[in-house]
N, C-alpha and C. Protein backbone atom coordinates (compact mmCIF):
# COMPACT_ATOMS: atom_id res chain seq x y z
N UNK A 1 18.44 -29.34 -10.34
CA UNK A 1 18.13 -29.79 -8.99
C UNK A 1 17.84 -28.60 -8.07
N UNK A 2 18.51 -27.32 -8.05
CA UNK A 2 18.41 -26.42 -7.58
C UNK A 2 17.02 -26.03 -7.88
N UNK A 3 16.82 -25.40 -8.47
CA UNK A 3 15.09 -25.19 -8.78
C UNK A 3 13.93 -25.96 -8.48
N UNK A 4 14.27 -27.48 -8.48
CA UNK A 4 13.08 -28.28 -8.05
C UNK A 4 13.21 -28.16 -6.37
N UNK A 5 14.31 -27.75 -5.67
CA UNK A 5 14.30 -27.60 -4.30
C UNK A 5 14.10 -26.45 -3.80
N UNK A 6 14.17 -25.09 -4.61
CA UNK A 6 14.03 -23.60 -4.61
C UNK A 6 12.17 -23.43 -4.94
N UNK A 7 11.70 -24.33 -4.96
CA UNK A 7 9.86 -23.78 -5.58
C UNK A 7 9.49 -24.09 -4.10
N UNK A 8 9.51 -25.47 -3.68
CA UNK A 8 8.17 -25.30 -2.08
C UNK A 8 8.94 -24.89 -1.09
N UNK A 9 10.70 -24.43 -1.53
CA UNK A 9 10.99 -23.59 -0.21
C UNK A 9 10.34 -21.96 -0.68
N UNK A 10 10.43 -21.50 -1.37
CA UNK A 10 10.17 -20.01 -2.06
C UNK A 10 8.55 -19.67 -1.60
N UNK A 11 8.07 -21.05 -2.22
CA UNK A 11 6.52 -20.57 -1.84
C UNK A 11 6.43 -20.71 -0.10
N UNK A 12 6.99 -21.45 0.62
CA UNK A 12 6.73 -21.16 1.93
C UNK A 12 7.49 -19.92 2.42
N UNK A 13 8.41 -19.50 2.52
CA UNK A 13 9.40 -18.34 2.39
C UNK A 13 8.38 -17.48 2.13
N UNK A 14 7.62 -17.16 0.82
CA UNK A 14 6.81 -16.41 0.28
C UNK A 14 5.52 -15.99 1.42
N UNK A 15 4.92 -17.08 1.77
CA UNK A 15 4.01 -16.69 2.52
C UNK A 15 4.23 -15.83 3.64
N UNK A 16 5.63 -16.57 4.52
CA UNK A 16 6.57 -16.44 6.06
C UNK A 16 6.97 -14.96 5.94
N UNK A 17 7.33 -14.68 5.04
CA UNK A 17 7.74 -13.08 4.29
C UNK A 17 6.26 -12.10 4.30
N UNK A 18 5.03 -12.35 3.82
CA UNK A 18 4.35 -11.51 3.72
C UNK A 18 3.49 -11.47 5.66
N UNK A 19 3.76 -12.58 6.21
CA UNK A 19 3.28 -12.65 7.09
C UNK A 19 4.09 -11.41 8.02
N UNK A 20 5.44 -11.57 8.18
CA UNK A 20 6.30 -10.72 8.38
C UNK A 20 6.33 -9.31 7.95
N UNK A 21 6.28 -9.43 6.66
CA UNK A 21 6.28 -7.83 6.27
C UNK A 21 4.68 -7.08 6.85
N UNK A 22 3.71 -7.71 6.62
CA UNK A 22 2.58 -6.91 8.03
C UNK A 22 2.39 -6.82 8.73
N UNK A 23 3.04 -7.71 9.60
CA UNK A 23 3.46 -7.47 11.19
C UNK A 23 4.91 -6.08 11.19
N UNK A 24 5.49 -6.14 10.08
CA UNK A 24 6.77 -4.88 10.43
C UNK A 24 6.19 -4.08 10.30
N UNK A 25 5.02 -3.94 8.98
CA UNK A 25 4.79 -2.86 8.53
C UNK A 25 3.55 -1.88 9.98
N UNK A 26 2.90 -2.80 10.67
CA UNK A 26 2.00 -2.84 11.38
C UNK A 26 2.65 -1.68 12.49
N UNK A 27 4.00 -2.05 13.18
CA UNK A 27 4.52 -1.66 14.09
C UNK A 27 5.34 -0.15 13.58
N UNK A 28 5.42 -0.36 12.07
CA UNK A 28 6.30 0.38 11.81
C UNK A 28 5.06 1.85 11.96
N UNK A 29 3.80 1.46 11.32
CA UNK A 29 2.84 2.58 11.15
C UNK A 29 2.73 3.09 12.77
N UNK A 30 2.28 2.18 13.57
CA UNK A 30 2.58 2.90 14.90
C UNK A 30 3.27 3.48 15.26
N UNK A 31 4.73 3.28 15.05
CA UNK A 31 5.58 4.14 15.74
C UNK A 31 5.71 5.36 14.84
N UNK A 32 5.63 5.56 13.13
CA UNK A 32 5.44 6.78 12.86
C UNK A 32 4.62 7.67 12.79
N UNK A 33 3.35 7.06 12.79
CA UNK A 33 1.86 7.52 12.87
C UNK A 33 1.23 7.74 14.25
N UNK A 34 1.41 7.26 15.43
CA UNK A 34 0.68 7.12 16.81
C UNK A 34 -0.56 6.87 16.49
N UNK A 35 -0.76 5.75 15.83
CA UNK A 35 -2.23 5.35 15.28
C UNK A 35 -2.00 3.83 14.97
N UNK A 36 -3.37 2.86 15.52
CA UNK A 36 -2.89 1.62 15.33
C UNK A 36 -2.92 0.82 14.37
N UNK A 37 -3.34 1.45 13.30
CA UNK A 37 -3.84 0.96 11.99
C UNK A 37 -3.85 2.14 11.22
N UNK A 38 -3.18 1.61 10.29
CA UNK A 38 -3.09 2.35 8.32
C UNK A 38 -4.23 2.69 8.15
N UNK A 39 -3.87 4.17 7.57
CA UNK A 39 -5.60 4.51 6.66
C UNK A 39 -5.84 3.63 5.22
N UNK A 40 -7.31 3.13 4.95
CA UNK A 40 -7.36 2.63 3.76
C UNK A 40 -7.52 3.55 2.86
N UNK A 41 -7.28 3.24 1.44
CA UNK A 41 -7.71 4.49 0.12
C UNK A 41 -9.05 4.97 0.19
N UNK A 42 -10.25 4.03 1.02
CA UNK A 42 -11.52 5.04 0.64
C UNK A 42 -11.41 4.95 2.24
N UNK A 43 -10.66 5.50 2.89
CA UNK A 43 -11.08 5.46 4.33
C UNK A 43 -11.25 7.64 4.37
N UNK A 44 -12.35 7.84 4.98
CA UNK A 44 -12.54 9.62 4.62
C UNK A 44 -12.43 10.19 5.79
N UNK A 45 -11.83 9.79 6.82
CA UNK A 45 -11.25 10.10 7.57
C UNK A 45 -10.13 10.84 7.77
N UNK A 46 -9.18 10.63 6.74
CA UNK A 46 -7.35 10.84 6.55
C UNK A 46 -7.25 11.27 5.00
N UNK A 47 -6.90 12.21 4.99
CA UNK A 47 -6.59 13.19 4.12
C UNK A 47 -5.18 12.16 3.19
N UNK A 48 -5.57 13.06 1.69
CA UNK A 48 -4.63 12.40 0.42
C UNK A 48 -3.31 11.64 0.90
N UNK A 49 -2.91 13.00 1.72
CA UNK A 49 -1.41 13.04 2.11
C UNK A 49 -1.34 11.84 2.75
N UNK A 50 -1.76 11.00 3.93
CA UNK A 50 -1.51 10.39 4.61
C UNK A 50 -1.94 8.87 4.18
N UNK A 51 -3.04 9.10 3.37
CA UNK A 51 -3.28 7.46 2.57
C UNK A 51 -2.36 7.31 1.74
N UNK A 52 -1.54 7.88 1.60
CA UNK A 52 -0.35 7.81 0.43
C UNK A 52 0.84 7.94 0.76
N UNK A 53 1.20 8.13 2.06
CA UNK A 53 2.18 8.17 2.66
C UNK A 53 2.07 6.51 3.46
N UNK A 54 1.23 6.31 4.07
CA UNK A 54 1.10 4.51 4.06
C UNK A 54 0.93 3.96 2.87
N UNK A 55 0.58 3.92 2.38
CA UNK A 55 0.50 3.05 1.17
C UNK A 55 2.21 3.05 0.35
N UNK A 56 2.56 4.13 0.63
CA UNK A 56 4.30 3.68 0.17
C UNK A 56 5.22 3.50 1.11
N UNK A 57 4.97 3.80 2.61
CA UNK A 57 5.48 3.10 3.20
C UNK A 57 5.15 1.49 2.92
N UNK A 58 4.22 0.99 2.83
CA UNK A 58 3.98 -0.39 2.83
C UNK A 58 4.58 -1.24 2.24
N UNK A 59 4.46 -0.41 0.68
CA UNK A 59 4.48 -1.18 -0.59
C UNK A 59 6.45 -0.79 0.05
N UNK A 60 6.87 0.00 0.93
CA UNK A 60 8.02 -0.26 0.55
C UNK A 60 8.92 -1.25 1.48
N UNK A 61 8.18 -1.57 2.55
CA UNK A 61 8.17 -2.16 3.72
C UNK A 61 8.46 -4.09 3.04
N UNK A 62 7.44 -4.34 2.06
CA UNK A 62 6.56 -5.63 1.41
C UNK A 62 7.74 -5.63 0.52
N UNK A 63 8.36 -4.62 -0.25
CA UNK A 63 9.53 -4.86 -1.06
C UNK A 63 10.60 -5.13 -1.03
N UNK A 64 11.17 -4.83 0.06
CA UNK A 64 12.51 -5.03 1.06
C UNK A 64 12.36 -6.50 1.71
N UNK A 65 10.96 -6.90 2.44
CA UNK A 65 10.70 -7.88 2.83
C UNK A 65 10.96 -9.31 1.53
N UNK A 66 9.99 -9.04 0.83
CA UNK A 66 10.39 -10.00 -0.07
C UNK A 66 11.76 -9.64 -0.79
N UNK A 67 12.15 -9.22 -1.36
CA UNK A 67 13.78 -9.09 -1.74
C UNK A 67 14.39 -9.86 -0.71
N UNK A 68 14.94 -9.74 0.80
CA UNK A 68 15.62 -10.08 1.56
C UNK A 68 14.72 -11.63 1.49
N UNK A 69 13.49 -12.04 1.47
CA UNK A 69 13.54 -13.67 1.84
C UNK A 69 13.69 -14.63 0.48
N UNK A 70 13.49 -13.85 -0.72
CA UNK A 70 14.14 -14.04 -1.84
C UNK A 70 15.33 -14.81 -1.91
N UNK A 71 16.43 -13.77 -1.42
CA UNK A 71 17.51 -13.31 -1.70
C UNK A 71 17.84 -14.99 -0.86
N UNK A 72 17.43 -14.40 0.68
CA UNK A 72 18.44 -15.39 1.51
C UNK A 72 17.86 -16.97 1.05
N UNK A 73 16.71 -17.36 0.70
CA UNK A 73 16.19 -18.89 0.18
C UNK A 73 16.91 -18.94 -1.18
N UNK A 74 17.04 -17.88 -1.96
CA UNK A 74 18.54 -18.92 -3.11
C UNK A 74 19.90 -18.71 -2.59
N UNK A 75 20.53 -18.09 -1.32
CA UNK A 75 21.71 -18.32 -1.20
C UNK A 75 21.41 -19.50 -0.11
N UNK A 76 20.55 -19.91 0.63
CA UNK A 76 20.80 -20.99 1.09
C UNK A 76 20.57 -22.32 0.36
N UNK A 77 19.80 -21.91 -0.32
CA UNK A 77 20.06 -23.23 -1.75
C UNK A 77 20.77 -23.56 -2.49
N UNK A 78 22.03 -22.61 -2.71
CA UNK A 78 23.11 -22.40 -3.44
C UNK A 78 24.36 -23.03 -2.47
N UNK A 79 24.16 -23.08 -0.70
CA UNK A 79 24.78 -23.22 0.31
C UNK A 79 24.67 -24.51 0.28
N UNK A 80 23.03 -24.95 -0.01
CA UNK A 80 22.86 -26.42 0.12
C UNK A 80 23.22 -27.20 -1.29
N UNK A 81 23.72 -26.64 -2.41
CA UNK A 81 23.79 -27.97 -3.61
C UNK A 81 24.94 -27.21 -4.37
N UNK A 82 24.81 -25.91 -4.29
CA UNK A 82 26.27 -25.36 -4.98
C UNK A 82 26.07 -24.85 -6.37
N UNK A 83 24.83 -24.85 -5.91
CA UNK A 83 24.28 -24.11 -7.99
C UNK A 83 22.71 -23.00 -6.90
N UNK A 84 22.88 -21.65 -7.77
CA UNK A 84 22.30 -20.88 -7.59
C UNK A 84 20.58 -21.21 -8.39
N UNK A 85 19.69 -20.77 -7.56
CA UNK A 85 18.63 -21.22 -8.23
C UNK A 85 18.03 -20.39 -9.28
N UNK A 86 18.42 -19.91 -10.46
CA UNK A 86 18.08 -18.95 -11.05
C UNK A 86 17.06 -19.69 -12.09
């Protein structure tokens, strides 16, 4: 039962999460960068260092994000029926 109630919360969670994690990640590049937007990989503007320094900020920003909405949609499913959704 847990699992059939853990899939269309996860996939909405899923989306709500990535929507979130580029809006953090968005604000987060501003405040360390003073720039309002991430360099892209063929953007030739911004040197190795700095397309790669966003790009793992991101990817680490997107990883934390999903982990934490993960995390909290099977403990509230576990809250709601008492079996973990694994």
């Amino acid at each position: 039962m847990a699992k059939v109630l853990y899939k269309p919360l996860g996939l909405a969670a899923s989306i709500l999460g990535g929507v979130l994690a580029s809006a953090l990640f968005a604000r987060l590049w501003k405040l360390v960068a003073q720039e309002d937007e991430a360099p892209s990989a063929t953007d030739a503007d911004h040197t190795w260092k700095e397309v790669l320094i966003a790009a793992a900020l991101q990817g680490a920003v997107f990883g934390f994000v999903k982990a934490l909405v993960e995390r909290s949609g099977a403990a509230g499913v576990r809250k709601a029926t008492g079996t973990w959704p694994a």
